[in-house]
PDB file of N, CA and C in Angstrom:
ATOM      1  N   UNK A   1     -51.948 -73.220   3.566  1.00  0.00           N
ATOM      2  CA  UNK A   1     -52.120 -72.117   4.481  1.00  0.00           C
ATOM      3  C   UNK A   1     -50.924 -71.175   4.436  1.00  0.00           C
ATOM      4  N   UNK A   2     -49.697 -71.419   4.610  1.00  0.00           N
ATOM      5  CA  UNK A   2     -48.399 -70.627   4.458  1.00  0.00           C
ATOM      6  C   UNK A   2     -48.102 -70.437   3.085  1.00  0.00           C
ATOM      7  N   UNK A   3     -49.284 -70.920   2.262  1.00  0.00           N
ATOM      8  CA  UNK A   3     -49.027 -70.247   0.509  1.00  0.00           C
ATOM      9  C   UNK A   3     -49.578 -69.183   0.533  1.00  0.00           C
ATOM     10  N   UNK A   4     -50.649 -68.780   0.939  1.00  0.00           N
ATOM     11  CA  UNK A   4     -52.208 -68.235   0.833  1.00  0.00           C
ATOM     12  C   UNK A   4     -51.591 -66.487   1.925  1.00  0.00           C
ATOM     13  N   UNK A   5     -50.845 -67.075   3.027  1.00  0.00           N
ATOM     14  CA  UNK A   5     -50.234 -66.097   3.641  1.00  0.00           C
ATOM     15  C   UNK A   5     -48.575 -65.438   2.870  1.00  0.00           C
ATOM     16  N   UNK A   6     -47.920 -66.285   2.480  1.00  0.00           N
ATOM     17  CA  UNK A   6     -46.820 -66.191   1.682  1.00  0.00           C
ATOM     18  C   UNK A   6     -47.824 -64.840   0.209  1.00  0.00           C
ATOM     19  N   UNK A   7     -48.695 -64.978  -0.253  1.00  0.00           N
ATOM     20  CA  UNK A   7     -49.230 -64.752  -1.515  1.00  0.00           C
ATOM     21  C   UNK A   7     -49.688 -62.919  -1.473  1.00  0.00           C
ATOM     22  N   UNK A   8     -50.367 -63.294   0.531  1.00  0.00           N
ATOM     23  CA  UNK A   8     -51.234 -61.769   0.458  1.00  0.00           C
ATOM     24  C   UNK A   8     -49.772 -61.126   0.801  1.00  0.00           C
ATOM     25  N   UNK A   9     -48.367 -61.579   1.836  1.00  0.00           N
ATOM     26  CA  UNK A   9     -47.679 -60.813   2.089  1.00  0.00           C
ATOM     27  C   UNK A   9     -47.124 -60.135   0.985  1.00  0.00           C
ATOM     28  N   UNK A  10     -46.782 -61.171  -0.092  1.00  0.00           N
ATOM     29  CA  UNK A  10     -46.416 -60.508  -1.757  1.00  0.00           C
ATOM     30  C   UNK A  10     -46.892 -59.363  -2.160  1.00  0.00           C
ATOM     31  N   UNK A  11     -48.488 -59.341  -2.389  1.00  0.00           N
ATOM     32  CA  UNK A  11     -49.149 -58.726  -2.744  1.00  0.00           C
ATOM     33  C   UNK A  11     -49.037 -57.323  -2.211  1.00  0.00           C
ATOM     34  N   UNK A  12     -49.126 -57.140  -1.033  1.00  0.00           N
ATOM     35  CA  UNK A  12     -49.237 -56.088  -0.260  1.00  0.00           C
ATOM     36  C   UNK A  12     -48.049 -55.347  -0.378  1.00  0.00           C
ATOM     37  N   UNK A  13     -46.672 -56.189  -0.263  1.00  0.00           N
ATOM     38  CA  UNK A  13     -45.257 -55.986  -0.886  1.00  0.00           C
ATOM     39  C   UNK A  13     -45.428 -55.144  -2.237  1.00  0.00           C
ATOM     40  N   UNK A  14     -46.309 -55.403  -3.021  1.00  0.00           N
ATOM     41  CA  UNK A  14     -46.565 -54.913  -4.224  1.00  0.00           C
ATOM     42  C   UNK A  14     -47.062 -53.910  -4.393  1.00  0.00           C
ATOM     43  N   UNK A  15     -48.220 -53.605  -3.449  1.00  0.00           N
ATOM     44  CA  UNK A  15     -48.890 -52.680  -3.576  1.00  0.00           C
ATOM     45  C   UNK A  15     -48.431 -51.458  -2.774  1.00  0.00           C
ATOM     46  N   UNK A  16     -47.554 -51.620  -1.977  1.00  0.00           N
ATOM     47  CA  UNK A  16     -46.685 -50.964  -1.348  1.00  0.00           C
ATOM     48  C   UNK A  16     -45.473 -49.961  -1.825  1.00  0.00           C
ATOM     49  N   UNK A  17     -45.295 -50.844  -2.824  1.00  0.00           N
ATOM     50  CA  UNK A  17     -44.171 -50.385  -4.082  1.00  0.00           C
ATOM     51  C   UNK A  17     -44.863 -49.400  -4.794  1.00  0.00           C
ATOM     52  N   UNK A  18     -45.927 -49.543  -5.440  1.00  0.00           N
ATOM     53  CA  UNK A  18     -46.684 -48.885  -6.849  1.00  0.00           C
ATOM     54  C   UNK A  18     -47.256 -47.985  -6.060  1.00  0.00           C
ATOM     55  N   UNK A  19     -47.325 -47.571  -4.606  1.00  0.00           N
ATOM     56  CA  UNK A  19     -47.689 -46.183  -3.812  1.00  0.00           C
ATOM     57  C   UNK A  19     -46.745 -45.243  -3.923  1.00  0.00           C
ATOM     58  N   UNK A  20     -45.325 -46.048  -3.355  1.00  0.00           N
ATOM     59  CA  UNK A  20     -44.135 -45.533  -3.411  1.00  0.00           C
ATOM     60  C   UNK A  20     -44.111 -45.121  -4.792  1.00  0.00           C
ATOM     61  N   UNK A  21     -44.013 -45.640  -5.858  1.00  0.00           N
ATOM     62  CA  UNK A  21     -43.854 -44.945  -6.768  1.00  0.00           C
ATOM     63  C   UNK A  21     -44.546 -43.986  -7.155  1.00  0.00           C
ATOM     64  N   UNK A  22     -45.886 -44.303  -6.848  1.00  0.00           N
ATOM     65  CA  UNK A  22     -46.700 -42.700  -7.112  1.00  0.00           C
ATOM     66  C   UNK A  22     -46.170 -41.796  -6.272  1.00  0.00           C
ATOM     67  N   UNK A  23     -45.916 -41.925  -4.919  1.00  0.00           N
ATOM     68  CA  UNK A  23     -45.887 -40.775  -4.386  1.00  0.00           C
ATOM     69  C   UNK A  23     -44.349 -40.078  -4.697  1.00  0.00           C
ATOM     70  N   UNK A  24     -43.165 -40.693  -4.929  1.00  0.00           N
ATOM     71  CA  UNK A  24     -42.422 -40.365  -5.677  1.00  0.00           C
ATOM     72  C   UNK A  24     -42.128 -39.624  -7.222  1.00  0.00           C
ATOM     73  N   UNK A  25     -43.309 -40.208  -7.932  1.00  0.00           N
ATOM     74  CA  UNK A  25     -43.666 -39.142  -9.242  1.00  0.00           C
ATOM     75  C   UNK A  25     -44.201 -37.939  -8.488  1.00  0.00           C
ATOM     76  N   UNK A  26     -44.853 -37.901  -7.567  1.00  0.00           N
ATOM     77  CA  UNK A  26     -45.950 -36.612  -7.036  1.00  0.00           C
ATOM     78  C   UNK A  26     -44.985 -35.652  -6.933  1.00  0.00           C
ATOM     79  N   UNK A  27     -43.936 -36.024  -6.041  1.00  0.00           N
ATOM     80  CA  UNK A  27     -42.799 -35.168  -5.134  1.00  0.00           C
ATOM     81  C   UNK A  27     -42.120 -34.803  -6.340  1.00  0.00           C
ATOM     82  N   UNK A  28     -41.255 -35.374  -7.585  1.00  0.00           N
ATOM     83  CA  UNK A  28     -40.510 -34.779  -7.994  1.00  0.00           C
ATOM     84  C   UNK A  28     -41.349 -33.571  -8.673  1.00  0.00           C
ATOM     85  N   UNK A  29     -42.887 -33.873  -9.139  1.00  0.00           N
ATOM     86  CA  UNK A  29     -43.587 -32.704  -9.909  1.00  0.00           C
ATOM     87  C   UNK A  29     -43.658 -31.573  -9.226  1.00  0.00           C
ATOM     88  N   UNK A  30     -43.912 -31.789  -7.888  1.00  0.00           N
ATOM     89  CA  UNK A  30     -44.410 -31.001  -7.007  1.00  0.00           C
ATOM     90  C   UNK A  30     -42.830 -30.063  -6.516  1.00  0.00           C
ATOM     91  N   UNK A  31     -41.631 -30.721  -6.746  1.00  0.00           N
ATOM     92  CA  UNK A  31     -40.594 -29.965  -6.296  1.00  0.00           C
ATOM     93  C   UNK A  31     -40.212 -29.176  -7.559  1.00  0.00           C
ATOM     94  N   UNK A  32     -40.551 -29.443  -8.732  1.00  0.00           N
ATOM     95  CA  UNK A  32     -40.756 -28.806 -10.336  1.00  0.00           C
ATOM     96  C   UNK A  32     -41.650 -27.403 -10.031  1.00  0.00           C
ATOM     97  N   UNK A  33     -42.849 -27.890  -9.456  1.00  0.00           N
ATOM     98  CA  UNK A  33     -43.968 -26.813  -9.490  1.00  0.00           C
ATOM     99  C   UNK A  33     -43.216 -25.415  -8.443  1.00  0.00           C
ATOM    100  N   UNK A  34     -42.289 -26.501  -7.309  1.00  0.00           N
ATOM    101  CA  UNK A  34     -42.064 -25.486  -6.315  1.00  0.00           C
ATOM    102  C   UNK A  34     -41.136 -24.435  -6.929  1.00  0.00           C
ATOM    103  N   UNK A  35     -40.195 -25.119  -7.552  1.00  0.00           N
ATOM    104  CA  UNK A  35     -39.023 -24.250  -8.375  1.00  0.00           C
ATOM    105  C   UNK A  35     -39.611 -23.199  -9.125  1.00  0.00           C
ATOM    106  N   UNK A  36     -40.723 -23.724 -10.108  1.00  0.00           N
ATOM    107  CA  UNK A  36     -40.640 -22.969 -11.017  1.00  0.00           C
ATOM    108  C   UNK A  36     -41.289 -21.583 -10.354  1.00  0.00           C
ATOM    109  N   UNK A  37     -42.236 -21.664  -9.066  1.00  0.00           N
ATOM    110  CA  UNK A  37     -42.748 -20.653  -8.648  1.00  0.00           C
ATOM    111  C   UNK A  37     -41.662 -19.431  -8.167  1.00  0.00           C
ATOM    112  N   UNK A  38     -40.655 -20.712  -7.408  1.00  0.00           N
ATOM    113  CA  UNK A  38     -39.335 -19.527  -7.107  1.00  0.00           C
ATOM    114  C   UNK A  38     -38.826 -19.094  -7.927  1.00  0.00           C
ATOM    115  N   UNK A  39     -38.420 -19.191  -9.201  1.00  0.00           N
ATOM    116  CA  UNK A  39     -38.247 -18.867 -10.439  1.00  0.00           C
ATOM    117  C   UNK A  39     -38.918 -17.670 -10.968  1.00  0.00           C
ATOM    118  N   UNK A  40     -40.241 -17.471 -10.483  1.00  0.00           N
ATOM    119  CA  UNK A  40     -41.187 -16.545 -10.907  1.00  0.00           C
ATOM    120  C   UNK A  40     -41.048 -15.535 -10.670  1.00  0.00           C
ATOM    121  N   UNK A  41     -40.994 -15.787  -8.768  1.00  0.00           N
ATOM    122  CA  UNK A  41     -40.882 -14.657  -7.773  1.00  0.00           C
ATOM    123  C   UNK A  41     -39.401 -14.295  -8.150  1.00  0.00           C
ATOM    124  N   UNK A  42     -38.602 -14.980  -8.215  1.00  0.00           N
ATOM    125  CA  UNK A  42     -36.959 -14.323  -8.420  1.00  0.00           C
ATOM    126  C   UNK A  42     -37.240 -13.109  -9.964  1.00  0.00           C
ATOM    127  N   UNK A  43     -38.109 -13.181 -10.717  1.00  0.00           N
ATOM    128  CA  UNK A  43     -38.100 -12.657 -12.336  1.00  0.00           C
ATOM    129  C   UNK A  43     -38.941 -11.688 -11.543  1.00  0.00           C
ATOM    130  N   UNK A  44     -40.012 -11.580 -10.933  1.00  0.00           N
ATOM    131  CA  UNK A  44     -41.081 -10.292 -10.474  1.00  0.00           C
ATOM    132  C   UNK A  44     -39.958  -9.129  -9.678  1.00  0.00           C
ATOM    133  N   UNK A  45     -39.186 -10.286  -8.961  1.00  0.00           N
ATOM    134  CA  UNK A  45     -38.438  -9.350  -8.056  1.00  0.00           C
ATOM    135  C   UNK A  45     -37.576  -8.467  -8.732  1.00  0.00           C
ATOM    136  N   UNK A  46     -36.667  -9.087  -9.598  1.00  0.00           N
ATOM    137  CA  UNK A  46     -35.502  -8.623 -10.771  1.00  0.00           C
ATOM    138  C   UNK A  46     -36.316  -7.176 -11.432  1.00  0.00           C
ATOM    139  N   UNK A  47     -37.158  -7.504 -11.900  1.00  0.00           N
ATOM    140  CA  UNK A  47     -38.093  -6.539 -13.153  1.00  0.00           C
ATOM    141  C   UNK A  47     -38.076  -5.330 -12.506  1.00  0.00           C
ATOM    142  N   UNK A  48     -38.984  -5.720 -10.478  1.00  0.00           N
ATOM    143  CA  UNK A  48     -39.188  -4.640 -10.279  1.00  0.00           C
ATOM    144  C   UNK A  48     -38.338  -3.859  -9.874  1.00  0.00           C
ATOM    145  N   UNK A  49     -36.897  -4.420  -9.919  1.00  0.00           N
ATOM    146  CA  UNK A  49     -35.604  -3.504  -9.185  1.00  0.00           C
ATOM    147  C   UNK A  49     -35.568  -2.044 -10.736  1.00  0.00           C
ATOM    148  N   UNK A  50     -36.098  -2.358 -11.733  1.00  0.00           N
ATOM    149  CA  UNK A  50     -36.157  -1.339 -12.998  1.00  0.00           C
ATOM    150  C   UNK A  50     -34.135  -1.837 -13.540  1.00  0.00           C
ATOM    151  N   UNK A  51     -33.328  -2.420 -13.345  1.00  0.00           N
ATOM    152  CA  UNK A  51     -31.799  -2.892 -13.837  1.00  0.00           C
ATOM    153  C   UNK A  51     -32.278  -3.190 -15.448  1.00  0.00           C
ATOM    154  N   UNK A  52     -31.174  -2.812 -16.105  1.00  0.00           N
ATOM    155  CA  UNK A  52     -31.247  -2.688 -17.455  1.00  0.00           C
ATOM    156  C   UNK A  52     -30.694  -4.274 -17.525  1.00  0.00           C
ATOM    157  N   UNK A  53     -31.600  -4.997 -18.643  1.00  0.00           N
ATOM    158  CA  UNK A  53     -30.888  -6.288 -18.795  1.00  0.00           C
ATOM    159  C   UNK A  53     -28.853  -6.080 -19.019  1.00  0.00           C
ATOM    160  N   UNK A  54     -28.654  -5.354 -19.797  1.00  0.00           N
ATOM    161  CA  UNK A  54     -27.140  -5.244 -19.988  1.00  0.00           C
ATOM    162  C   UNK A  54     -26.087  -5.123 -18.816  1.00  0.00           C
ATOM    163  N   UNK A  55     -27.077  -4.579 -17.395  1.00  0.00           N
ATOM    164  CA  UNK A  55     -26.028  -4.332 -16.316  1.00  0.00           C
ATOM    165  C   UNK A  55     -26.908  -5.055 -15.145  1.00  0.00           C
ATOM    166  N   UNK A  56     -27.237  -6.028 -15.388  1.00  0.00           N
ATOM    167  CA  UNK A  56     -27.916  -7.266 -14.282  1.00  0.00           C
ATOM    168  C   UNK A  56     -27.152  -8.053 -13.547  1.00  0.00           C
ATOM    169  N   UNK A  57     -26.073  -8.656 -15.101  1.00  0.00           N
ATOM    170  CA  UNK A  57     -25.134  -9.367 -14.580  1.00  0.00           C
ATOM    171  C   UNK A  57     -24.294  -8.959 -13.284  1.00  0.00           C
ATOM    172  N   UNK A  58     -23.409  -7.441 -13.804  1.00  0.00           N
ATOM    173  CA  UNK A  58     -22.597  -6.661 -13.194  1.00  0.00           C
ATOM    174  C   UNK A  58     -23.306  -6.500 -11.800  1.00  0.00           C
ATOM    175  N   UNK A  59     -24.343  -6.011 -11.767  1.00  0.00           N
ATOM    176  CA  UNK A  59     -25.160  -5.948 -10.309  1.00  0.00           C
ATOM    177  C   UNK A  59     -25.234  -7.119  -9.552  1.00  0.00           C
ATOM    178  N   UNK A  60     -25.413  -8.276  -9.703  1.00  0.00           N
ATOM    179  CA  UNK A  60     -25.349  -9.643  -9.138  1.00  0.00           C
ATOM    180  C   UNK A  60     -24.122  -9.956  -8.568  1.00  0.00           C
ATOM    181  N   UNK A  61     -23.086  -9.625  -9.427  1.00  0.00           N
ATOM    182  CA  UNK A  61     -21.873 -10.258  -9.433  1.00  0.00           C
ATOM    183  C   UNK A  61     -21.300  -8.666  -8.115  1.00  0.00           C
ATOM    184  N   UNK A  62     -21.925  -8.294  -8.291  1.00  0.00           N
ATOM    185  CA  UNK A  62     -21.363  -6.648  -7.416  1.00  0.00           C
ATOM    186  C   UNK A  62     -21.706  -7.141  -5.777  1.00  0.00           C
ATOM    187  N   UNK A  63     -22.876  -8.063  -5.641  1.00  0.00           N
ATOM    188  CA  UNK A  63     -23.550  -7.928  -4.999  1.00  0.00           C
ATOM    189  C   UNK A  63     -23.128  -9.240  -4.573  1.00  0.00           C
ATOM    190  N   UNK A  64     -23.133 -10.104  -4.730  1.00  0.00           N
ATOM    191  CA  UNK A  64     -22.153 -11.429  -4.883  1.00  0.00           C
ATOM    192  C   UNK A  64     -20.669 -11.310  -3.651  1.00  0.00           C
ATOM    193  N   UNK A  65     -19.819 -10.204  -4.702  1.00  0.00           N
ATOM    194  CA  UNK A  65     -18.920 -10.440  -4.097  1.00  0.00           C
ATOM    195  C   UNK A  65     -18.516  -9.316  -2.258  1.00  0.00           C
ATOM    196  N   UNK A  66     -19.795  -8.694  -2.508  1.00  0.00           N
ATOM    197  CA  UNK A  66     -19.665  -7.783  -1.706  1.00  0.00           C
ATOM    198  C   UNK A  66     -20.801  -8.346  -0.191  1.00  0.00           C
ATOM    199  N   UNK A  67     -21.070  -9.493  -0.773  1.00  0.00           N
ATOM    200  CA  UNK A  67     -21.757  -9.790   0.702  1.00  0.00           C
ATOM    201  C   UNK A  67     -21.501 -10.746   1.933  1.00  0.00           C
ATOM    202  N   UNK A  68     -21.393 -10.730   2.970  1.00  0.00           N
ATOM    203  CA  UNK A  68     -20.972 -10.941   3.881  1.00  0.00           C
ATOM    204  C   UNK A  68     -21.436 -12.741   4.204  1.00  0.00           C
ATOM    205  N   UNK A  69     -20.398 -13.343   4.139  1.00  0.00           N
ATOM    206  CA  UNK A  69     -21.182 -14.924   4.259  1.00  0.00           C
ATOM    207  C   UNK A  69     -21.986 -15.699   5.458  1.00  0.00           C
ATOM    208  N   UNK A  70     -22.786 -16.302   4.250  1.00  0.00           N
ATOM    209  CA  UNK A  70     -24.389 -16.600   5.059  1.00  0.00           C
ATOM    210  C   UNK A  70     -23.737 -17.378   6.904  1.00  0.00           C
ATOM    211  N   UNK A  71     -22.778 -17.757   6.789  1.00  0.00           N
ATOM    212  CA  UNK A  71     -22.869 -18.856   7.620  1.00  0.00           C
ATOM    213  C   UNK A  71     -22.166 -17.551   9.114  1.00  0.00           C
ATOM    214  N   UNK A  72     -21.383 -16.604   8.483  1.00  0.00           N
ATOM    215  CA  UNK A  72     -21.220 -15.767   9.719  1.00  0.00           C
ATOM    216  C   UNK A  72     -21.707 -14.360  10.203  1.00  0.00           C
ATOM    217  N   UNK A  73     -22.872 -14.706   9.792  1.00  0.00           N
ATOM    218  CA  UNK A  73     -23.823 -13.551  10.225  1.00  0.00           C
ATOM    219  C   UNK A  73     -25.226 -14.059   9.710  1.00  0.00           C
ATOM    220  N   UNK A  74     -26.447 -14.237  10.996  1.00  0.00           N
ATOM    221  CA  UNK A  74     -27.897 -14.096  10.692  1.00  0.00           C
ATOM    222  C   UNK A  74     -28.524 -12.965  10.307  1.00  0.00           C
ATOM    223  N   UNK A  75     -27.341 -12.093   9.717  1.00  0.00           N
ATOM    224  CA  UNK A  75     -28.223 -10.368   9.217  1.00  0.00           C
ATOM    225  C   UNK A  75     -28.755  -9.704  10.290  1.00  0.00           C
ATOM    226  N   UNK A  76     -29.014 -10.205  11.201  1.00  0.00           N
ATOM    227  CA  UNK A  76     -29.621  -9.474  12.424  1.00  0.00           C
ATOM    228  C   UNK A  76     -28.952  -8.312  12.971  1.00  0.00           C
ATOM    229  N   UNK A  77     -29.451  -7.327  13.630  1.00  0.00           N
ATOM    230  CA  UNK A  77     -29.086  -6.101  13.894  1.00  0.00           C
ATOM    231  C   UNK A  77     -29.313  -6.055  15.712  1.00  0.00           C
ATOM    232  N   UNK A  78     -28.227  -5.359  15.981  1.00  0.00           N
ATOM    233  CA  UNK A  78     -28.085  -5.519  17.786  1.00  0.00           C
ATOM    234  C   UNK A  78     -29.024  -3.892  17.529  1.00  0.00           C
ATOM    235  N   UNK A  79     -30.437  -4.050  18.293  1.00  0.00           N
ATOM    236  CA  UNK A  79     -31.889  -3.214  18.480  1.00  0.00           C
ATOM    237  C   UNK A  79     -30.997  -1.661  18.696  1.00  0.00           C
ATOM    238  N   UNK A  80     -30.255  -1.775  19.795  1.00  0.00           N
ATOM    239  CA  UNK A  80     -29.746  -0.475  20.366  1.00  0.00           C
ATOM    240  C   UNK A  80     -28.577   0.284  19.789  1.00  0.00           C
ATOM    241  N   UNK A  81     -27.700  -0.698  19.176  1.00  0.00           N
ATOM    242  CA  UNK A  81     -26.143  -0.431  18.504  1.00  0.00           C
ATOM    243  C   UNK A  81     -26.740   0.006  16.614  1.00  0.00           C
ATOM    244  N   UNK A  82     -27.475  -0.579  16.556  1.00  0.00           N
ATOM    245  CA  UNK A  82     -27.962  -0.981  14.931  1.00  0.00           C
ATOM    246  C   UNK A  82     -26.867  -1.343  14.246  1.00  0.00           C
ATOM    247  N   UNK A  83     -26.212  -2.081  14.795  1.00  0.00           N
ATOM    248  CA  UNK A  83     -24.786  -2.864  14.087  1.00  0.00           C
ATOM    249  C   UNK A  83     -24.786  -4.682  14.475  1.00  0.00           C
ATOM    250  N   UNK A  84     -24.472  -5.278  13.792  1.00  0.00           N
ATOM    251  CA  UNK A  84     -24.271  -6.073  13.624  1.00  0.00           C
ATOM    252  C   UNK A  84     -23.420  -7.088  14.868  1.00  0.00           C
ATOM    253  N   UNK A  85     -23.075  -7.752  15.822  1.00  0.00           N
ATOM    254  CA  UNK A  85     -22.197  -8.188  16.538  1.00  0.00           C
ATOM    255  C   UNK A  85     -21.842  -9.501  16.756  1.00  0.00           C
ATOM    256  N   UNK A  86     -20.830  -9.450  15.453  1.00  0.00           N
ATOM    257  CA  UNK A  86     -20.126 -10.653  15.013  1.00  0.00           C
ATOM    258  C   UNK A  86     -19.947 -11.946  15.925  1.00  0.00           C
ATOM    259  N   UNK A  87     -19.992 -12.913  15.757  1.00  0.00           N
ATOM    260  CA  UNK A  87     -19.564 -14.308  16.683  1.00  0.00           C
ATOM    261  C   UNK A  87     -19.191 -15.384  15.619  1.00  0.00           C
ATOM    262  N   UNK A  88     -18.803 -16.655  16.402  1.00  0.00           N
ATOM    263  CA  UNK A  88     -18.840 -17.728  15.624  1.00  0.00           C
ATOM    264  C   UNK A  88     -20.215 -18.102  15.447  1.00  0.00           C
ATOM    265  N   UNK A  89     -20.937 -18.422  14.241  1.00  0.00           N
ATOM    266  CA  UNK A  89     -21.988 -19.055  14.267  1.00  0.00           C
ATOM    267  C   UNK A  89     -23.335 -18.216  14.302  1.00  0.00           C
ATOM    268  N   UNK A  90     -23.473 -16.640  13.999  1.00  0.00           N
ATOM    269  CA  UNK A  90     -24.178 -16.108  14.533  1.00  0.00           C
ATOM    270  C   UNK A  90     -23.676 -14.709  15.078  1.00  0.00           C
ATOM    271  N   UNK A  91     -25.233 -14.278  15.573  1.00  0.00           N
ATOM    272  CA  UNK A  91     -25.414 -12.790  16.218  1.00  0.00           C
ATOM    273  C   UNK A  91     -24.793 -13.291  17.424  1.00  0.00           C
ATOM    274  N   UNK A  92     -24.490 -12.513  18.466  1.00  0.00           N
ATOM    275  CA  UNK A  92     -24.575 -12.438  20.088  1.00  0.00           C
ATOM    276  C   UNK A  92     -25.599 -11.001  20.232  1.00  0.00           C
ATOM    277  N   UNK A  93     -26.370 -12.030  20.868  1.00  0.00           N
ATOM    278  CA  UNK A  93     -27.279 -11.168  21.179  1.00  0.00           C
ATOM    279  C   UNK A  93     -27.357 -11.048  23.404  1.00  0.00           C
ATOM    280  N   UNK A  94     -26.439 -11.708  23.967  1.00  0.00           N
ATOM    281  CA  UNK A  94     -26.982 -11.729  24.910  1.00  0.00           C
ATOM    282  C   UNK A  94     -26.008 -10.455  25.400  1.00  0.00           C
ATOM    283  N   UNK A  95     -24.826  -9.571  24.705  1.00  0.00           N
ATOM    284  CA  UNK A  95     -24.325  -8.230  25.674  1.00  0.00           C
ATOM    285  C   UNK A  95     -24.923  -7.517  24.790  1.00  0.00           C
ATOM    286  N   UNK A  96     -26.162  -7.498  24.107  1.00  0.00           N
ATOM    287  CA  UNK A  96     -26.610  -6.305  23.533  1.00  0.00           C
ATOM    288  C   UNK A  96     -27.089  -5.219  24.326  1.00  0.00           C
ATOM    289  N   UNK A  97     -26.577  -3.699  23.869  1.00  0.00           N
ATOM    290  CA  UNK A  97     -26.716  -2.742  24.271  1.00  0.00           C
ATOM    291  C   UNK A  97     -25.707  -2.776  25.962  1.00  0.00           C
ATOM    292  N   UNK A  98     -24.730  -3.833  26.138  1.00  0.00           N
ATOM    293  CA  UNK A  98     -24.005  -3.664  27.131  1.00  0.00           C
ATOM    294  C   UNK A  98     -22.853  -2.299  27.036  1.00  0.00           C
ATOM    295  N   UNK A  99     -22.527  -2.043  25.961  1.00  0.00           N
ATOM    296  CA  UNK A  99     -21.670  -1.087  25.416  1.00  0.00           C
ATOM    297  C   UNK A  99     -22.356   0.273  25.826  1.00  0.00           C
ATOM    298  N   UNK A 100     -23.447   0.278  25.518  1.00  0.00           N
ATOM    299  CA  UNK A 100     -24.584   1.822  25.781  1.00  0.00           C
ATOM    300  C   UNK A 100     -24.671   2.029  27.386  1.00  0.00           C
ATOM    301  N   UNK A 101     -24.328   0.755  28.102  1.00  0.00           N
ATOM    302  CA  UNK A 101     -24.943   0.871  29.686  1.00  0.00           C
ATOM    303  C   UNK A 101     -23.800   1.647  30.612  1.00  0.00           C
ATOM    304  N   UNK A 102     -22.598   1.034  29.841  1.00  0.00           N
ATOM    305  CA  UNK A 102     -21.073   1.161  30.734  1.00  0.00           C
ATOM    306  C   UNK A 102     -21.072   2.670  30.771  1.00  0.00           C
ATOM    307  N   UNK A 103     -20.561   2.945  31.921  1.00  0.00           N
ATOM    308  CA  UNK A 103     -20.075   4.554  32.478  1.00  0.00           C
ATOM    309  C   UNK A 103     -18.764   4.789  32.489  1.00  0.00           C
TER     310      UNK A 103
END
């Protein structure tokens, strides 16, 4: 009786594994498929800017060093100022348009 139960727990142990592994082949294809689509859209996007392959690089690298880092600014725009209002971590958005109100 504790063979017969010992045998199906194995089994199931087993079959448990060879899911895992499929679904693990699935994911890495599927994170392949995802790339290569971003890959696509990044080449549609490039083409349609009209940049001469010879000055792509230079534009990237222009663009690269001239942009403002991701982690201190959400790009967001204060509605009333149309400027930007720097914080740690982010916009502040809660004195927006306090500057426009003051007399």
């Amino acid at each position: 009786m504790a063979t017969s139960r010992t045998t199906k727990a194995r089994a199931e142990v087993e079959k448990a594994r060879q899911k895992l592994a499929e679904q693990q082949t699935k994911l890495k294809e599927l994170e392949a498929k995802k790339t290569e689509v971003e890959n696509l859209d990044i080449v549609d996007i490039v083409r349609g800017m009209n940049i001469p392959l010879d000055d792509l690089a230079d534009v990237l690298q222009s663009l690269k060093n001239a942009a403002i880092p991701a982690a201190s600014t959400s790009g967001q725009v204060d509605p009333k100022s149309k400027t930007p209002k720097l914080i740690k971590g982010g916009i502040d958005e809660s004195d927006a348009g306090e500057e426009d109100n003051e007399e």
